[in-house]
N, C-alpha and C. Protein backbone atom coordinates (compact mmCIF):
# COMPACT_ATOMS: atom_id res chain seq x y z
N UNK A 1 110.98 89.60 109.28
CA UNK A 1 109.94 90.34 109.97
C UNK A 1 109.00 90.91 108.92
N UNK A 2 107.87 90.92 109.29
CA UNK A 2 107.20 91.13 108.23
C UNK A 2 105.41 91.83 108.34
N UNK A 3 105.35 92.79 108.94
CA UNK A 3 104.08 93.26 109.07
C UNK A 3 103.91 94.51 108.71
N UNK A 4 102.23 95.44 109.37
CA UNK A 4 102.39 96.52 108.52
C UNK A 4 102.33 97.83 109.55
N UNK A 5 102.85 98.73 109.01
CA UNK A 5 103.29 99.86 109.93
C UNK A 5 101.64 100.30 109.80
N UNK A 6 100.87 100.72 110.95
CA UNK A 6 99.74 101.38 111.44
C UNK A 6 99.84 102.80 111.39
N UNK A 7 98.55 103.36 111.53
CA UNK A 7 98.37 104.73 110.61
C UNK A 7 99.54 105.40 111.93
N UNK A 8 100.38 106.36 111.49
CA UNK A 8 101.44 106.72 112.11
C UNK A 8 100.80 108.62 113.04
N UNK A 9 101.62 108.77 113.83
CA UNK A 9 100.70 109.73 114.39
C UNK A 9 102.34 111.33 114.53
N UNK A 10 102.16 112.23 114.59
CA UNK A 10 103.85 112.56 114.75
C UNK A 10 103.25 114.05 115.98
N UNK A 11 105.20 113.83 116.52
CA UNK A 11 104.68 114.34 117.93
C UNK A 11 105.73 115.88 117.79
N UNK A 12 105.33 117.14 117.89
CA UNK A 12 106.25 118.00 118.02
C UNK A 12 105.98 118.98 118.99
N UNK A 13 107.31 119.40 119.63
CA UNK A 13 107.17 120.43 120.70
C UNK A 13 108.08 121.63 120.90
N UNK A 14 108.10 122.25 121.41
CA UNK A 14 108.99 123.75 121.47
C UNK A 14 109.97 122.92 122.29
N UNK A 15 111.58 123.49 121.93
CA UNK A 15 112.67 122.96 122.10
C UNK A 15 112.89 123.82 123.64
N UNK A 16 113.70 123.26 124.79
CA UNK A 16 113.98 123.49 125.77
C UNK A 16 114.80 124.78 125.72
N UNK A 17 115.46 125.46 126.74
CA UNK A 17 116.54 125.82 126.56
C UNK A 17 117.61 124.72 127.23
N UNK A 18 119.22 125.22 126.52
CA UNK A 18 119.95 124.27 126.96
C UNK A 18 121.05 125.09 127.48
N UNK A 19 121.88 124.50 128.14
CA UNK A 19 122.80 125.27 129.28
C UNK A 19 124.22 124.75 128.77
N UNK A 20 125.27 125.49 128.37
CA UNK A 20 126.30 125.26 127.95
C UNK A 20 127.48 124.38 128.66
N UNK A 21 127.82 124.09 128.03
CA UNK A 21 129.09 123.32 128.89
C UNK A 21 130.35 122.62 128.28
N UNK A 22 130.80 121.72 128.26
CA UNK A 22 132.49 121.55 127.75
C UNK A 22 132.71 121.66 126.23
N UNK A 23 133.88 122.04 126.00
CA UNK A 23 134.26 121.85 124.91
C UNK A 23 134.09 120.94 123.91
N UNK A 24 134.55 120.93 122.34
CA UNK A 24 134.33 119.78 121.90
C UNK A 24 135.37 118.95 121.67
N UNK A 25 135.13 117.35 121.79
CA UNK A 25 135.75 116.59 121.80
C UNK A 25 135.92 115.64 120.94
N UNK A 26 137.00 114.71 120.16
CA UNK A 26 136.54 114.24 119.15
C UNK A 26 135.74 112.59 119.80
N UNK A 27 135.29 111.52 119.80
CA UNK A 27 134.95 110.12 119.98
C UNK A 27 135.66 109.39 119.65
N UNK A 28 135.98 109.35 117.81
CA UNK A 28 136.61 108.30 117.62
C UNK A 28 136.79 108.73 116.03
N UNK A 29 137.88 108.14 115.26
CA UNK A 29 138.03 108.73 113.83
C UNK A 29 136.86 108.72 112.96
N UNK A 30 136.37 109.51 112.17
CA UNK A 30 135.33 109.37 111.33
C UNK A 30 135.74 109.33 110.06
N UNK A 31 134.49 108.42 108.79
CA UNK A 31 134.89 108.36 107.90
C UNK A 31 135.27 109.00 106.96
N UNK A 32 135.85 109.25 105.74
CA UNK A 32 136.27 110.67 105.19
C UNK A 32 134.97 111.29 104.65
N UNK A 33 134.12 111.15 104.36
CA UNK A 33 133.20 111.27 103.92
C UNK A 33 132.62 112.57 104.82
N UNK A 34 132.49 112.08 105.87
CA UNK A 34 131.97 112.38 107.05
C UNK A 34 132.79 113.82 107.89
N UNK A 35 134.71 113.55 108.00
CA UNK A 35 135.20 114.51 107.91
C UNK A 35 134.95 115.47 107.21
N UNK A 36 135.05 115.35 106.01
CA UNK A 36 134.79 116.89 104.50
C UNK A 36 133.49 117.57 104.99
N UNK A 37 132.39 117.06 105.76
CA UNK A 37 131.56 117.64 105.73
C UNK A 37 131.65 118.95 106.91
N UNK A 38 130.80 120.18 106.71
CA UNK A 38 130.60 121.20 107.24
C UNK A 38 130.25 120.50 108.63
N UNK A 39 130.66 121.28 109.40
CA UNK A 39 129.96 120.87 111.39
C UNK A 39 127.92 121.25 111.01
N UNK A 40 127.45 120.41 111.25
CA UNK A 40 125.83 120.30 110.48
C UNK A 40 125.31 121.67 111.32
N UNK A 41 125.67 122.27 112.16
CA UNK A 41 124.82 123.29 112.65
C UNK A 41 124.98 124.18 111.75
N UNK A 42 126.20 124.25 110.66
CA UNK A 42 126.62 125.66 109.91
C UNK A 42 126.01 125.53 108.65
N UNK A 43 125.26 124.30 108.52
CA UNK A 43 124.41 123.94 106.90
C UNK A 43 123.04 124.05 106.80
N UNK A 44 122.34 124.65 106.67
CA UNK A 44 121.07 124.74 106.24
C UNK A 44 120.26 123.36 105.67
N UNK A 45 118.95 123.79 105.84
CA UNK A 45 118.40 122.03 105.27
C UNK A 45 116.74 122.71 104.59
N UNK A 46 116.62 122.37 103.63
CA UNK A 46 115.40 122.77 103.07
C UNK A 46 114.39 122.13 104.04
N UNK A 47 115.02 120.96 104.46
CA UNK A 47 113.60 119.54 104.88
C UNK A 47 113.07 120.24 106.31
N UNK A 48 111.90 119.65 105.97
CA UNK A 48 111.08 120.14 107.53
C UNK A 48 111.00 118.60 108.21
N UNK A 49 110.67 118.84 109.53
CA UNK A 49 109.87 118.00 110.44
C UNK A 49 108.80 117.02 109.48
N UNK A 50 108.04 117.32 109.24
CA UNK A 50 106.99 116.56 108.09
C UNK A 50 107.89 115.76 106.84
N UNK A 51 109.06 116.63 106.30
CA UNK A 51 109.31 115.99 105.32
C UNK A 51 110.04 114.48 106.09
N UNK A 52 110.55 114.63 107.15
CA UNK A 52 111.29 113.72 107.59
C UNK A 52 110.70 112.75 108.47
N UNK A 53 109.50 112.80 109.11
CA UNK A 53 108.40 111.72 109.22
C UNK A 53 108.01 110.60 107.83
N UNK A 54 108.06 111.83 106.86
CA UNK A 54 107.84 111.46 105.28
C UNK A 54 109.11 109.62 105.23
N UNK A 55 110.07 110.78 105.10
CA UNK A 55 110.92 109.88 104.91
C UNK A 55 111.11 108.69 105.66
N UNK A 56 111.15 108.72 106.98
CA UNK A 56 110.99 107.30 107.80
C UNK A 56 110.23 106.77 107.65
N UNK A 57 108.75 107.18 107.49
CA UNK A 57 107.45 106.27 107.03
C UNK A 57 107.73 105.35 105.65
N UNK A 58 108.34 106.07 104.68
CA UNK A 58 108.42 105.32 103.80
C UNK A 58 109.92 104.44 103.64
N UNK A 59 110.62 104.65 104.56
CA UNK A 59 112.09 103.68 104.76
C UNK A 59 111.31 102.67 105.60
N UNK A 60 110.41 102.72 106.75
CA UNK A 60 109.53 101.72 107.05
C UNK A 60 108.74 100.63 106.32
N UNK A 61 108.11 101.07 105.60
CA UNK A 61 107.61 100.53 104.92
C UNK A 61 108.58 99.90 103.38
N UNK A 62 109.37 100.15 103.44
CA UNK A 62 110.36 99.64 102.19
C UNK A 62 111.32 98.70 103.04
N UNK A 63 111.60 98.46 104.08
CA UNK A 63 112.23 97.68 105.48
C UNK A 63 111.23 96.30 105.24
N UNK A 64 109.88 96.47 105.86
CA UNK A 64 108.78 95.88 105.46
C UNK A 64 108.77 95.22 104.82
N UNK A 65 108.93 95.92 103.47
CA UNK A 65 108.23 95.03 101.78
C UNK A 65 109.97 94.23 101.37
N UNK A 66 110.60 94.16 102.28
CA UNK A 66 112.05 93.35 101.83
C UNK A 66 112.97 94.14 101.23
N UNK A 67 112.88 95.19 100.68
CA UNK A 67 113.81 95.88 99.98
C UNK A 67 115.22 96.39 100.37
N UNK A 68 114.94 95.84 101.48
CA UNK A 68 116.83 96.24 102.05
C UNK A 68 117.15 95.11 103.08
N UNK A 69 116.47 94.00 102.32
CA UNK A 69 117.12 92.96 103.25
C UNK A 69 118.47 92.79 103.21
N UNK A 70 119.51 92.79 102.08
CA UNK A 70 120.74 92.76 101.70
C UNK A 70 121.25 93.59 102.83
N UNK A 71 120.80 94.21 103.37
CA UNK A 71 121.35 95.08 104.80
C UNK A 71 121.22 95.04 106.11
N UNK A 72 120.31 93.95 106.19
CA UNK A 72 120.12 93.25 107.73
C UNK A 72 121.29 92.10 108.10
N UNK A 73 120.91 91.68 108.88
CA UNK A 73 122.24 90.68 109.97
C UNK A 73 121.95 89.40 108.89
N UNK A 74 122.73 89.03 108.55
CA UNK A 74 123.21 87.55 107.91
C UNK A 74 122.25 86.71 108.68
N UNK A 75 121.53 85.92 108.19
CA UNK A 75 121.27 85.13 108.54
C UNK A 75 119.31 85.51 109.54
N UNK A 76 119.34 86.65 109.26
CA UNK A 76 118.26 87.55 110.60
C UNK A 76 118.65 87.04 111.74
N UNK A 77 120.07 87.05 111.99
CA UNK A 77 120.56 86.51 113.32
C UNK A 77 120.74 88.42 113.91
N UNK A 78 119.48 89.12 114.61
CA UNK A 78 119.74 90.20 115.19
C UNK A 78 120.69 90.29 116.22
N UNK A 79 121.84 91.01 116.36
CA UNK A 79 122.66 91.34 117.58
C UNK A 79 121.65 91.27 119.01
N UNK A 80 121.85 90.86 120.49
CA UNK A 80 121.46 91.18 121.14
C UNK A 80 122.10 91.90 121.96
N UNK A 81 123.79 91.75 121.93
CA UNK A 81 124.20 92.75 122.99
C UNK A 81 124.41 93.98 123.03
N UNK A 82 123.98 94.61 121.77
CA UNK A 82 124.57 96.47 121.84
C UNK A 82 123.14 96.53 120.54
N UNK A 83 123.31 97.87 120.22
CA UNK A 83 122.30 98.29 119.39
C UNK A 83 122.55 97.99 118.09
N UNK A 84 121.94 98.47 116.81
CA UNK A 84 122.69 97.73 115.98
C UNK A 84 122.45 99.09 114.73
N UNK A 85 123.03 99.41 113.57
CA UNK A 85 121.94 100.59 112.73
C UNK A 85 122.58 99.83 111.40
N UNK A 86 121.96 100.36 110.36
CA UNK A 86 122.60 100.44 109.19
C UNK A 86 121.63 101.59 108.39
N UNK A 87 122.36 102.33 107.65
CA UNK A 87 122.02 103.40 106.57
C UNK A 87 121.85 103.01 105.35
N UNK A 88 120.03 103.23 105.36
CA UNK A 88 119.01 103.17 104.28
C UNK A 88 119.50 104.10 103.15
N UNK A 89 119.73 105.60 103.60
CA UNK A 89 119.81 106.53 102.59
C UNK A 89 120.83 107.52 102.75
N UNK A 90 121.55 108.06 102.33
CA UNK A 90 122.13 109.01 102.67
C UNK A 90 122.49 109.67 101.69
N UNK A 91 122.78 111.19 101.51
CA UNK A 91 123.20 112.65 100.52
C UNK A 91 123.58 113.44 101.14
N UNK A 92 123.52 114.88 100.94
CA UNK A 92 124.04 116.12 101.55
C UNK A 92 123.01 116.39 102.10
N UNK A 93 121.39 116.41 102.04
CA UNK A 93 120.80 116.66 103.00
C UNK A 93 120.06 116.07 104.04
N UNK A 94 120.43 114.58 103.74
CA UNK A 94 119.94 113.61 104.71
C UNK A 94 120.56 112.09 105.03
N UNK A 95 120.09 112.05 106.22
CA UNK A 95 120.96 110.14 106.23
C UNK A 95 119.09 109.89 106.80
N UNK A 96 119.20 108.28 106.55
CA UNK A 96 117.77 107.61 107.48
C UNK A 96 119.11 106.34 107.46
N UNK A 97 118.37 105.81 108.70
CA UNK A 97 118.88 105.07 109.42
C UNK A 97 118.14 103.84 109.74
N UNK A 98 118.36 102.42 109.68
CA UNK A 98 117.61 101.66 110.58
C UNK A 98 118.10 101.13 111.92
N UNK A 99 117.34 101.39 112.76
CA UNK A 99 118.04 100.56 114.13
C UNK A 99 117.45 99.74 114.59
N UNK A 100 118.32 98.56 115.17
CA UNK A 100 117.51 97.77 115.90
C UNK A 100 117.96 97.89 117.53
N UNK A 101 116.96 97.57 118.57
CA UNK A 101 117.37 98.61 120.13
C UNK A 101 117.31 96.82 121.04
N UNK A 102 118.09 96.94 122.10
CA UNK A 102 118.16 95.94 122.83
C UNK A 102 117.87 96.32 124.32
N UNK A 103 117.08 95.32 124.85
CA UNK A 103 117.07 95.44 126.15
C UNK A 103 118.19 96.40 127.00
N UNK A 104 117.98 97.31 128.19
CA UNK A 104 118.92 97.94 128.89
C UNK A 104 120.09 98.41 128.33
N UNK A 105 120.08 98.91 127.24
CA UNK A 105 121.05 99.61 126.71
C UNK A 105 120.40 101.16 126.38
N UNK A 106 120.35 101.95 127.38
CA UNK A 106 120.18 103.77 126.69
C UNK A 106 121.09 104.28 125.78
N UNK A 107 120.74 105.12 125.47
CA UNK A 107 121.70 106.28 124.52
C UNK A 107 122.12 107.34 125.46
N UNK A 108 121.83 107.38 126.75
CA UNK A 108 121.90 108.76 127.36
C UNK A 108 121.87 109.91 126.90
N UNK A 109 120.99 110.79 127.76
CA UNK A 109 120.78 112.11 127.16
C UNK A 109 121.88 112.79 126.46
N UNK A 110 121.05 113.31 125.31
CA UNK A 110 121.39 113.53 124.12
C UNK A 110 121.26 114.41 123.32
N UNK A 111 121.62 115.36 122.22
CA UNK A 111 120.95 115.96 121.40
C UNK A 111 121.59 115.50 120.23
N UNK A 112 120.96 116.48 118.86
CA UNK A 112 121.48 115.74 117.64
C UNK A 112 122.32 117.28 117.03
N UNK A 113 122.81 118.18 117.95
CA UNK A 113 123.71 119.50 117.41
C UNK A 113 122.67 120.09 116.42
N UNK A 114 123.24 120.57 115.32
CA UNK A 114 122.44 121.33 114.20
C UNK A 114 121.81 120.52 113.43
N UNK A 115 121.44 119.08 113.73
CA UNK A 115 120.29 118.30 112.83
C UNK A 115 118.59 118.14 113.02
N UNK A 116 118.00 118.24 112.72
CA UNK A 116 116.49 117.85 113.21
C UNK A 116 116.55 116.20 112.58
N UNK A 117 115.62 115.93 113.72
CA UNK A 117 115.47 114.19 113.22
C UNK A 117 113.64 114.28 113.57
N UNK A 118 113.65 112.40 112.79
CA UNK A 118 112.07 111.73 113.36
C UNK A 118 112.74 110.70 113.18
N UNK A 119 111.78 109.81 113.43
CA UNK A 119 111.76 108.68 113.58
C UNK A 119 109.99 108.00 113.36
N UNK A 120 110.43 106.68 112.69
CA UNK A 120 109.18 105.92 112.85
C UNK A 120 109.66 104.58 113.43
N UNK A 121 108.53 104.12 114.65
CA UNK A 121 108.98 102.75 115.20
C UNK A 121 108.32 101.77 113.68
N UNK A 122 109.36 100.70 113.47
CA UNK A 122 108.42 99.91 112.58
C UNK A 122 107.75 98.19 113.78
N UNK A 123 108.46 98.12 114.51
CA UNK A 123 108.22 96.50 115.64
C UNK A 123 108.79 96.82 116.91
N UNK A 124 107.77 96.54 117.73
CA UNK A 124 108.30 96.10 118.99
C UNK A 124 107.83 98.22 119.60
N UNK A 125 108.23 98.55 121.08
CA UNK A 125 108.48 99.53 121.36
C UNK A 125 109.46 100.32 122.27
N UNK A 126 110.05 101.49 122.18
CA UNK A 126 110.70 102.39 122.60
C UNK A 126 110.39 102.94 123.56
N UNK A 127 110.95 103.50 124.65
CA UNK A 127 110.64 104.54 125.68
C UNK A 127 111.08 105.50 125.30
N UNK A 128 111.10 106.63 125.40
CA UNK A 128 111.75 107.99 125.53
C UNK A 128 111.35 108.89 126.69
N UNK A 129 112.34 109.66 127.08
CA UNK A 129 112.94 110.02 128.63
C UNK A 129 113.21 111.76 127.61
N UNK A 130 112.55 112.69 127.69
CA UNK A 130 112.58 113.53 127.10
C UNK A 130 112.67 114.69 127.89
N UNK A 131 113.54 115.68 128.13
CA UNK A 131 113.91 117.01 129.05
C UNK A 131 112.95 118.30 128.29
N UNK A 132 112.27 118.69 129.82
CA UNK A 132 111.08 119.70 128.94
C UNK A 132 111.20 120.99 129.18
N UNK A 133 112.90 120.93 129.97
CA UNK A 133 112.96 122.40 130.89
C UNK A 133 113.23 122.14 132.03
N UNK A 134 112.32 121.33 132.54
CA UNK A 134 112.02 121.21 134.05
C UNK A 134 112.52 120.00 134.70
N UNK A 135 112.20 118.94 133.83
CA UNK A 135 112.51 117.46 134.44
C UNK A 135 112.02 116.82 133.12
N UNK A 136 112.41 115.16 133.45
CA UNK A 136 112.40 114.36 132.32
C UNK A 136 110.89 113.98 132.24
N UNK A 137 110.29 113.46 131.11
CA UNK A 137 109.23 113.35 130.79
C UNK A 137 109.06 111.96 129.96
N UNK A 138 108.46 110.83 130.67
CA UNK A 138 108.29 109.53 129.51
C UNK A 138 107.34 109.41 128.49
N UNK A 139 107.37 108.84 127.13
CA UNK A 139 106.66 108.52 126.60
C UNK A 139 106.79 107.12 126.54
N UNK A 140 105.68 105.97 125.63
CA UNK A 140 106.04 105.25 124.83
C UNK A 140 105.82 105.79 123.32
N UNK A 141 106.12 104.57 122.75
CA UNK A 141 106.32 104.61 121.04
C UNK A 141 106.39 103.54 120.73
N UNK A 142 104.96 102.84 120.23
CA UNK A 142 104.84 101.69 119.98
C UNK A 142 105.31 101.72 118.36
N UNK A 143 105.03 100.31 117.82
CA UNK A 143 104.88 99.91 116.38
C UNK A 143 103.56 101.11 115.54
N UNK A 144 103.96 102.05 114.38
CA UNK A 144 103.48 102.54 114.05
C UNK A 144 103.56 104.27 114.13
N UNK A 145 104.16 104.48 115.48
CA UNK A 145 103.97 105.61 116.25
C UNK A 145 105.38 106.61 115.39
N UNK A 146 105.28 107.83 115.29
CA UNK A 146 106.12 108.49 114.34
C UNK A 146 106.42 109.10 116.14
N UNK A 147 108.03 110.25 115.68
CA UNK A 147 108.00 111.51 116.25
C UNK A 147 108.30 112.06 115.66
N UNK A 148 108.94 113.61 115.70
CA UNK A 148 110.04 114.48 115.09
C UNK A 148 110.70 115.24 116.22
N UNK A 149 111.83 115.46 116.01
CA UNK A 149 112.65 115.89 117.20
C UNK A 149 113.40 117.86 116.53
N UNK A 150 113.24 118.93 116.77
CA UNK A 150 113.75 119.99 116.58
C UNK A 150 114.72 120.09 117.21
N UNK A 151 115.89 120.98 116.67
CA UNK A 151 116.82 121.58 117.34
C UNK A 151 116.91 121.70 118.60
N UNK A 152 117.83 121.32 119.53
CA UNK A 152 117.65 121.43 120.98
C UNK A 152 117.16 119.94 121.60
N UNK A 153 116.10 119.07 121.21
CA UNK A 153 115.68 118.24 121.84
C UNK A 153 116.18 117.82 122.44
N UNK A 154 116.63 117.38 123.77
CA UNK A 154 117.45 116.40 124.55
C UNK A 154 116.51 115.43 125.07
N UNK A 155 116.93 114.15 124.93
CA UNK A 155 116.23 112.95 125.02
C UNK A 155 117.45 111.36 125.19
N UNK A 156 116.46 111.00 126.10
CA UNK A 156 116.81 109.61 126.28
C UNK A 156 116.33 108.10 125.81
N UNK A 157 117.16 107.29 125.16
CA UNK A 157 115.92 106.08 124.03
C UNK A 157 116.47 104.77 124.80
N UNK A 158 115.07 104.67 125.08
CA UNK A 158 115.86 102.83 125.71
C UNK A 158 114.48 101.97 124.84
N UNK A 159 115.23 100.68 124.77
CA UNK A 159 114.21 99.52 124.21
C UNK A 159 113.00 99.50 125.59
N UNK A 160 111.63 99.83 125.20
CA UNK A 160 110.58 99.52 126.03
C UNK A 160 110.62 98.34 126.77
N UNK A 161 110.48 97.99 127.85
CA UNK A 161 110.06 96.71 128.45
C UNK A 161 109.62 95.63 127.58
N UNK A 162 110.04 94.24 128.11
CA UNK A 162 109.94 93.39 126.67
C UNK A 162 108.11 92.78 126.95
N UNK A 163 107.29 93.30 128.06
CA UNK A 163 106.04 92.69 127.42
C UNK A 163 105.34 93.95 126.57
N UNK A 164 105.80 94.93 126.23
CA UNK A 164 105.18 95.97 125.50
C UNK A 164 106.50 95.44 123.77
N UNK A 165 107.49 94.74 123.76
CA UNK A 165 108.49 94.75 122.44
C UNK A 165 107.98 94.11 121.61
N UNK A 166 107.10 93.23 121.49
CA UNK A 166 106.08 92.42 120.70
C UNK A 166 105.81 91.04 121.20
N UNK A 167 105.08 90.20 120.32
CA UNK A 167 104.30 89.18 120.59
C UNK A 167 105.26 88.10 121.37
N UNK A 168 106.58 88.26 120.91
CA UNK A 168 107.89 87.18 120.97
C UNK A 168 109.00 87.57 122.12
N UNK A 169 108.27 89.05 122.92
CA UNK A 169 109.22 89.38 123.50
C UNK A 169 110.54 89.79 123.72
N UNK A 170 111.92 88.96 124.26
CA UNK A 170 113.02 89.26 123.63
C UNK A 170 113.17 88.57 122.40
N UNK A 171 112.91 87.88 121.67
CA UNK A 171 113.31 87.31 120.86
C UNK A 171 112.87 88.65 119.57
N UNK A 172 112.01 89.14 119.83
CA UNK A 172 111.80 90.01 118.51
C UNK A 172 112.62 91.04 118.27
N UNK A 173 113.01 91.41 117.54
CA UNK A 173 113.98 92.86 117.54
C UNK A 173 112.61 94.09 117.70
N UNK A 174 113.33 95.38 118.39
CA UNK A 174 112.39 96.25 118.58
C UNK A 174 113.37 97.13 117.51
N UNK A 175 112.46 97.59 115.88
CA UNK A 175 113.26 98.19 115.13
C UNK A 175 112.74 99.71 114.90
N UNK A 176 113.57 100.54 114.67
CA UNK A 176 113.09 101.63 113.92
C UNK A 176 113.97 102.52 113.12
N UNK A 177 112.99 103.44 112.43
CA UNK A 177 113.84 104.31 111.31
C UNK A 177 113.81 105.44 111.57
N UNK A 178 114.96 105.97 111.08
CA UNK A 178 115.28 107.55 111.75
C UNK A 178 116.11 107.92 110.63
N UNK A 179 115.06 109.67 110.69
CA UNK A 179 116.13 110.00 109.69
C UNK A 179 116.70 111.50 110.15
N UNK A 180 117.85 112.47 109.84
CA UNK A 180 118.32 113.55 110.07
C UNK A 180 118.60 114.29 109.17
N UNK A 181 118.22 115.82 109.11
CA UNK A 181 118.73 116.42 108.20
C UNK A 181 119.52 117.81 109.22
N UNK A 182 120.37 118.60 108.82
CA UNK A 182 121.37 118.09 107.74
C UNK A 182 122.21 116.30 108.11
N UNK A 183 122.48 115.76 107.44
CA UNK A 183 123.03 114.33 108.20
C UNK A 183 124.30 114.60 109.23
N UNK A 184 123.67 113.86 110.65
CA UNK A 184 124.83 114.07 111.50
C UNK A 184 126.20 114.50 111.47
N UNK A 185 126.86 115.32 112.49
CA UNK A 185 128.24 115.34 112.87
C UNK A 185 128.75 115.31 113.89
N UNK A 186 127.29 115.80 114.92
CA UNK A 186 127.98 115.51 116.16
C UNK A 186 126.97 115.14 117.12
N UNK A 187 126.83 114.82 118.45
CA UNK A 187 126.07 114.73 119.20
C UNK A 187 126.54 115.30 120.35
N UNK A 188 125.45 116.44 121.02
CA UNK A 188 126.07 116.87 122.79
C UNK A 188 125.28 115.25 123.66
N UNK A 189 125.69 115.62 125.43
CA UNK A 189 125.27 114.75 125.60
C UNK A 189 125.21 115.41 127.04
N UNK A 190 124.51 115.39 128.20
CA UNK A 190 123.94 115.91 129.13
C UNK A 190 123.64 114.92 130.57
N UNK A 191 123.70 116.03 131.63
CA UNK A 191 123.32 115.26 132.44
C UNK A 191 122.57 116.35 133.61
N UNK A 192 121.44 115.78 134.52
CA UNK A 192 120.90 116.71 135.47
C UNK A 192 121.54 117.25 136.48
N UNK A 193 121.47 118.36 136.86
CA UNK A 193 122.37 118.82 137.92
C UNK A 193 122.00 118.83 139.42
N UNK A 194 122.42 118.63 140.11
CA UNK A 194 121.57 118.51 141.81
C UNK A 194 120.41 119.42 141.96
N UNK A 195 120.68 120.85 141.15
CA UNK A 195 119.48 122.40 141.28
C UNK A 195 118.66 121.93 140.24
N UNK A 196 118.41 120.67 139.75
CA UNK A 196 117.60 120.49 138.53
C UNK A 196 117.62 121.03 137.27
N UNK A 197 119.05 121.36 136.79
CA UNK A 197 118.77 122.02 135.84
C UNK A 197 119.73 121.02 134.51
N UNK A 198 120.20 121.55 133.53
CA UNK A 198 120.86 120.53 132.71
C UNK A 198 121.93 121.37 132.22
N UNK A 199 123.14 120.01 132.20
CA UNK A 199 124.44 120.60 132.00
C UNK A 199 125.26 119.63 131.39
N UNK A 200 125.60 119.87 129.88
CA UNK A 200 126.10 119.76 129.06
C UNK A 200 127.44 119.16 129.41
N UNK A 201 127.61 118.02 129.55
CA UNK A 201 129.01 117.30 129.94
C UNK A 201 130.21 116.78 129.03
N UNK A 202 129.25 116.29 127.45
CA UNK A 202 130.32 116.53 126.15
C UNK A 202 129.97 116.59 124.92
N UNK A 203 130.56 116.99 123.83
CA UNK A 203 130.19 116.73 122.77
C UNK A 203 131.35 116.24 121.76
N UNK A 204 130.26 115.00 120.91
CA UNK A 204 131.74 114.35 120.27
C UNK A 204 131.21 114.42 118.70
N UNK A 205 132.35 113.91 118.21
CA UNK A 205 132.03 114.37 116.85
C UNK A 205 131.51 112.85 116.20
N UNK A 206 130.63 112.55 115.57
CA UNK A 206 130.28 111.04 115.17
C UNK A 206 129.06 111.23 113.62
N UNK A 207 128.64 110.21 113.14
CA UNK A 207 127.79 110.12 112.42
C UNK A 207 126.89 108.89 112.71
N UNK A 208 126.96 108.28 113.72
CA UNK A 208 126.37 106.92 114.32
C UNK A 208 125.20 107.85 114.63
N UNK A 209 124.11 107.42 114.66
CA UNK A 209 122.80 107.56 115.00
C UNK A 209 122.42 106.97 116.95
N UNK A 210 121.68 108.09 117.49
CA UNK A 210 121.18 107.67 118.54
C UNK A 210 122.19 106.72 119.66
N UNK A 211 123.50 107.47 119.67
CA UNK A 211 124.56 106.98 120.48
C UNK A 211 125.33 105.85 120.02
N UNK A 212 126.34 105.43 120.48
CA UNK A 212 127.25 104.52 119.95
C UNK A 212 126.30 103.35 119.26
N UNK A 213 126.34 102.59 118.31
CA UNK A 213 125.72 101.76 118.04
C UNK A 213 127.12 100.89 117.21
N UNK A 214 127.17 99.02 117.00
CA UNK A 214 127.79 98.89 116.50
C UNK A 214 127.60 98.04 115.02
């Protein structure tokens, strides 16, 4: 894949309130790495919103110019049945991520616990299903298009419809980069309540980006 990320635009908003609910739960074993680390809400992060647009813009563009091909699918044979990520960067105060998103597969509402994220789409586009308080709210997010997500955000990511995913349709991967600081530990995960309001159904402990991915 091979084109160029367009002047990028970034989107930020005052975080909802969120409504408490179950305990925490673990998902599935994590790596040790990942164990040792502090629960990310209790760590501080120098990086702002901007710095972390920063950073995906330029994991985009280094995606782009080939530099981490050694980390894509063998062969550019992209997965189509589940999502797919691999980690560009990672330290104590950040992971970036690349993903690639497939037809009808969501993340279901979501948050990222004590991390702030962005993201830049680099091909193809994204929907997002975003809770504003009140009710869900769509965007798109084409090729080019940045966000940043604050504390609290709850949001939903599905692969955009495939005549908006690019020129090739399904055949193209719809990719993007995301990065978090402090780097993940857990994710809540939510659902609407009959009175319209939102209620917190679990939280698991993970470092996978933007819901199970494999």
């Amino acid at each position: 894949m091979r084109s160029s990320v367009s002047s990028a635009r970034s989107v930020t908003v005052t975080a909802p309130p969120l409504v408490a609910g179950t305990p925490l739960v673990r998902a599935r074993p994590l790596p040790s790495d990942v164990v040792d680390r502090p629960v990310a809400s209790a760590l501080p992060t120098r990086l702002r919103p901007a710095d972390l647009l920063r950073l995906t813009d330029e994991g985009a563009e280094d995606v782009l110019a080939g530099r981490y091909d050694h980390l894509l699918p063998a062969g550019g044979a992209w997965p189509t049945a589940n999502r797919w990520a691999t980690r560009l960067q990672s330290d104590d105060e950040v992971d970036v991520w690349l993903i690639s998103w497939v037809p009808d597969k969501s993340t279901e509402l979501h948050d990222h616990a004590g991390s702030l994220g962005a993201l830049t789409v680099l091909g193809g586009a994204l929907s997002e299903f975003r809770w504003n308080g009140r009710e869900l709210r769509q965007r798109t997010l084409s090729a080019g298009d940045q966000a940043s997500f604050p504390l609290g955000w709850v949001h939903d990511v599905v692969r955009a419809p495939d005549q908006l995913a690019g020129p090739g349709g399904p055949q193209d991967p719809t990719l993007s980069v995301h990065a978090y600081s402090p780097p993940l530990t857990a994710m809540s995960y939510y659902e609407i309540t009959g009175h319209g309001s939102l209620r917190r159904t679990r939280t698991v402990l993970t470092d996978q980006p933007e819901g199970d991915v494999k």
